[in-house]
Protein backbone atom coordinates (compact mmCIF):
# COMPACT_ATOMS: atom_id res chain seq x y z
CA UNK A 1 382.29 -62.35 6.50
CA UNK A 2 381.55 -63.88 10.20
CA UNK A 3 377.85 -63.21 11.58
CA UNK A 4 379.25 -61.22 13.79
CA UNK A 5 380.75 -58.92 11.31
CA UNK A 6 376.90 -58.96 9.76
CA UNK A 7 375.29 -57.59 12.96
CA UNK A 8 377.64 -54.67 13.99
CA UNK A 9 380.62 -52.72 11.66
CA UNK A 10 383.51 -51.21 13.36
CA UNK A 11 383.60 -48.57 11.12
CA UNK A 12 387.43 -45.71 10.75
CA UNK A 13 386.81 -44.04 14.33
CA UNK A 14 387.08 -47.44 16.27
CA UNK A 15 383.10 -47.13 18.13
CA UNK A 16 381.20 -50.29 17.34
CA UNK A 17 377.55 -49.46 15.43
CA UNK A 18 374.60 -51.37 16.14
CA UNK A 19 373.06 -52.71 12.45
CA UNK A 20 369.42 -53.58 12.51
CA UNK A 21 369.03 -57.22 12.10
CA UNK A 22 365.50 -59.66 11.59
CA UNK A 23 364.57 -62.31 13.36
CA UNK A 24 364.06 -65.36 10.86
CA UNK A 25 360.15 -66.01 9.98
CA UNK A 26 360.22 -69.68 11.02
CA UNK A 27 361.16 -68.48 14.79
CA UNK A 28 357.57 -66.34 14.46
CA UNK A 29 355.98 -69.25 13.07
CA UNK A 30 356.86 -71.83 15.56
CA UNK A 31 356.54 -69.55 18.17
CA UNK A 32 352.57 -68.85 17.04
CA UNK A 33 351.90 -72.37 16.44
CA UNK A 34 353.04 -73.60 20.37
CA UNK A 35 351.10 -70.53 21.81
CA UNK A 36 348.31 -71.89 19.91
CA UNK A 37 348.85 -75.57 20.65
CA UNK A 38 349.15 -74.79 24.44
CA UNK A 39 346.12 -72.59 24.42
CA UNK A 40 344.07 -75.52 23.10
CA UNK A 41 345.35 -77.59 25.68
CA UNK A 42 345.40 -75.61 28.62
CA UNK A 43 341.48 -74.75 27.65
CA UNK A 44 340.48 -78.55 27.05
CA UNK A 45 342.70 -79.59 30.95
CA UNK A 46 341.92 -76.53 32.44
CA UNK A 47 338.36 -76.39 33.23
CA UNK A 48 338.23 -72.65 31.98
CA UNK A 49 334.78 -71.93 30.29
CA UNK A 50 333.98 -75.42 30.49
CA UNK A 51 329.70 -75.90 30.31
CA UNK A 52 330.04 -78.36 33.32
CA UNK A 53 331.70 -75.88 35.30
CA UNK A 54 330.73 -72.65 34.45
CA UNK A 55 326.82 -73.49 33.13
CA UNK A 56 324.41 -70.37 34.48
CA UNK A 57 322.09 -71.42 36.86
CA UNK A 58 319.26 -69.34 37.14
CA UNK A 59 318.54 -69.95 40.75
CA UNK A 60 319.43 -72.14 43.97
CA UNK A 61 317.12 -74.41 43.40
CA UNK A 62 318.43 -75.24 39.43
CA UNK A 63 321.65 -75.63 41.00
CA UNK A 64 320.38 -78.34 43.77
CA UNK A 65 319.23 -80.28 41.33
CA UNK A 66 322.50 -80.78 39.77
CA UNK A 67 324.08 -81.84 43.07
CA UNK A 68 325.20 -85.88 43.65
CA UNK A 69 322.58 -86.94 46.10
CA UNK A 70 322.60 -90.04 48.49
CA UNK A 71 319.86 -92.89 47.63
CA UNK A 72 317.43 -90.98 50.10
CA UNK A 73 318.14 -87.37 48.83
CA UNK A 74 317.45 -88.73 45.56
CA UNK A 75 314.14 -90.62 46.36
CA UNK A 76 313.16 -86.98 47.94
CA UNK A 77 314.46 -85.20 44.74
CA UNK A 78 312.05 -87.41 42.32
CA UNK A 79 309.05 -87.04 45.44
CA UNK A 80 309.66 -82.96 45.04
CA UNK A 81 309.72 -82.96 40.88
CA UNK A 82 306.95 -85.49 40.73
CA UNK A 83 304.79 -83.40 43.44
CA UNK A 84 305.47 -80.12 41.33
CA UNK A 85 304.44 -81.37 38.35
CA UNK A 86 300.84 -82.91 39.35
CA UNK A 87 300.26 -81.69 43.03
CA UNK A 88 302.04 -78.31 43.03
CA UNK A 89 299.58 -76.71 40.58
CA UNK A 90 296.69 -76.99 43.54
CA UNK A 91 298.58 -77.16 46.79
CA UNK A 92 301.33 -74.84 45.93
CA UNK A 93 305.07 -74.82 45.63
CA UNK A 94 305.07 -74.25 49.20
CA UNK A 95 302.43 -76.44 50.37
CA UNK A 96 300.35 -73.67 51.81
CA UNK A 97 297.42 -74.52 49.54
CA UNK A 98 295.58 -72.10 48.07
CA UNK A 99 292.23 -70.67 48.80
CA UNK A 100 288.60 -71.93 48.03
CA UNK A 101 290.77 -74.23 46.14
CA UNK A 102 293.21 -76.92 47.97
CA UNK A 103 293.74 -77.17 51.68
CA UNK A 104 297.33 -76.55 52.72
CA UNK A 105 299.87 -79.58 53.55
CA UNK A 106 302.07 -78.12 55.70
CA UNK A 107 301.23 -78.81 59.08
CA UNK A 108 298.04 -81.24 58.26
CA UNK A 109 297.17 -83.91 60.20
CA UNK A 110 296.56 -85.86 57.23
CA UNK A 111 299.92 -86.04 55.98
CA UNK A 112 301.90 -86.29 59.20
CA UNK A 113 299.42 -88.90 60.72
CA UNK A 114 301.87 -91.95 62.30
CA UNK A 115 299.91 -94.27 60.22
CA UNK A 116 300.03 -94.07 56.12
CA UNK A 117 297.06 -96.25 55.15
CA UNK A 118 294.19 -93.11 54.92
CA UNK A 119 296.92 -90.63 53.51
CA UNK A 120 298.09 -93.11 51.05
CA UNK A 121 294.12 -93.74 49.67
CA UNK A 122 293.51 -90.20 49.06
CA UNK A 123 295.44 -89.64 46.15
CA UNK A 124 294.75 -93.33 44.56
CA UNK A 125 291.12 -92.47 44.82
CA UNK A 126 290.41 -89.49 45.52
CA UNK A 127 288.34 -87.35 48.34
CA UNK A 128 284.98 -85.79 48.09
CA UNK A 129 283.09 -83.64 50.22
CA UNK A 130 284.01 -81.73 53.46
CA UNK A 131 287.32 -82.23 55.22
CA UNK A 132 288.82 -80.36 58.20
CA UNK A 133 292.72 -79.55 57.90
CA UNK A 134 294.84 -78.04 60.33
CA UNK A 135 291.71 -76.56 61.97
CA UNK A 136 290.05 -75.23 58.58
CA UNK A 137 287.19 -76.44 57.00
CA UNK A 138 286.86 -76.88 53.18
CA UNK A 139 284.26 -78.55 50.98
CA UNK A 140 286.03 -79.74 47.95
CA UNK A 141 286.54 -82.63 45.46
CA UNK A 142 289.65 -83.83 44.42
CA UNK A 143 290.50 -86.50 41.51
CA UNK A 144 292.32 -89.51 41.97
CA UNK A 145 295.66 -87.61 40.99
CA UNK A 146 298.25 -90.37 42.31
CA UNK A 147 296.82 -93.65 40.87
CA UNK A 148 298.36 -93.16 37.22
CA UNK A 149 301.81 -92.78 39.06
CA UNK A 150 303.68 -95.74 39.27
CA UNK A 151 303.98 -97.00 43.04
CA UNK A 152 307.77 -95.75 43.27
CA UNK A 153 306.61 -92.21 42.31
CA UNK A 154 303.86 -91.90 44.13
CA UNK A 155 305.78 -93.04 47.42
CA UNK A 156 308.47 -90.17 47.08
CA UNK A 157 305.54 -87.89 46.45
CA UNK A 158 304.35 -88.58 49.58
CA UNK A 159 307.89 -88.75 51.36
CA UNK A 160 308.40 -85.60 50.68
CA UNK A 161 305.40 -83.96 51.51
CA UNK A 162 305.98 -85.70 54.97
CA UNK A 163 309.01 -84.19 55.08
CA UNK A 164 309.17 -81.20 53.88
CA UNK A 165 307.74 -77.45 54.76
CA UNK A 166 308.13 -78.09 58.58
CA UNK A 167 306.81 -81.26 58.30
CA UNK A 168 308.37 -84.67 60.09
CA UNK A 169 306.84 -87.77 59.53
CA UNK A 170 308.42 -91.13 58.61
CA UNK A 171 309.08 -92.24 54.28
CA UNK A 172 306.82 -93.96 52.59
CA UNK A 173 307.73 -97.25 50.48
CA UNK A 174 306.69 -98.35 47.11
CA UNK A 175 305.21 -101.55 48.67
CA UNK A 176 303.24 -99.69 51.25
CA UNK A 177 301.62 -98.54 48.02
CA UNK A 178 301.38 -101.24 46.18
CA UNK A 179 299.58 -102.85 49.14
CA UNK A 180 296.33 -100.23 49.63
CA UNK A 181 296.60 -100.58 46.09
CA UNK A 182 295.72 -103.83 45.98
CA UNK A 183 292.68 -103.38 48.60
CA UNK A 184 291.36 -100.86 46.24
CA UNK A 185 290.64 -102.63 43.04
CA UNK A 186 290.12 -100.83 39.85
CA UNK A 187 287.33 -97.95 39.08
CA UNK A 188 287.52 -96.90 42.80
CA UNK A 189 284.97 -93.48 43.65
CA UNK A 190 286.65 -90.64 45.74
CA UNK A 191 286.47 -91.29 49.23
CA UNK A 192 284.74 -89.45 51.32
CA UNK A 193 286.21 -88.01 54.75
CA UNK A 194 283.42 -90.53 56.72
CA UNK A 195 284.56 -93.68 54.51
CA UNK A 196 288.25 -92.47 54.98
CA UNK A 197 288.06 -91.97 59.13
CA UNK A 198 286.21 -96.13 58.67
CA UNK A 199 289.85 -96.93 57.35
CA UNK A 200 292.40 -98.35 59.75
CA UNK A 201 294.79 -95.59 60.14
């Protein structure tokens, strides 16, 4: 008997019948296995749910970070981490300063003063005692938070408090550090603002 014969009877009256037929188990099987093998492709070529892609960010910010940066953007980028992780604490996030406690640096005089010799010898040494910025007085002390930063770090530190929060001064090199640096000398006491205005700017 011909397949055909299998899958329908003629039966006495001359109508064909439709016979239920199955389809053969390795058709099922192979079918299964190339949805699964094409799944697992199109997933790993895709891009779909893919960490690098789809990775939650929790705010702008985060996501900046992860952006490709030219060689300036970057030497800002490692000024802004490196300034929230030992300056940001006391001068705020924002640079506003806080009260009683850290004058602002947005908008001082200090920081966007053409010359970078005075600015740079405040955080290498330190500054004690009264100092006017942006028209406010404050009486304060602060430690010599820059000189355990290597010169490169402490240069983007102060590039991008030059440049940021409204602020437009000109970048500050690793050499330019390494230079008051050297006029220093080793156990150094915090400047005061007197000593500081004696300084070539």
């Amino acid at each position: 008997m011909s397949d055909e014969n299998k899958s329908c009877s003629v039966p006495s009256t001359g109508e064909p019948v439709a016979m239920q037929s199955t389809t053969p188990m390795w058709i099922i099987v192979t079918t299964l296995i190339l949805l699964f093998i094409g799944g697992v492709y199109f997933d790993r070529h895709s891009g779909w749910f893919d960490v690098k892609v789809y990775s939650p960010y929790s705010s702008a910010e985060n996501l900046e970070a992860y952006q490709p940066k030219s060689s300036e953007g970057a030497f800002i980028a490692r000024g802004k981490k490196t300034y929230e992780a030992v300056c940001g604490t006391c001068h705020g996030p924002d640079g506003l300063g806080k009260p009683d406690q850290a004058p602002p640096l947005a908008g001082s005089e200090w920081v966007t003063s053409k010359g970078i010799n005075r600015l740079i010898h405040i955080p290498l040494v330190g500054i004690a005692g009264p100092i006017s910025v942006a028209g406010k007085d404050w009486n304060m002390n602060m430690a010599a938070m820059g000189a355990a930063l290597p010169d490169e770090d402490l240069a983007a530190v102060l590039s991008y408090i030059r440049s940021s929060w409204g602020n437009k001064a000109s970048s500050i090199e690793s050499d330019d550090i390494k230079k008051v640096r050297a006029t220093i000398g080793v156990g150094a006491q915090p400047v005061t603002v007197e000593a500081l205005m004696k300084l070539p700017e």
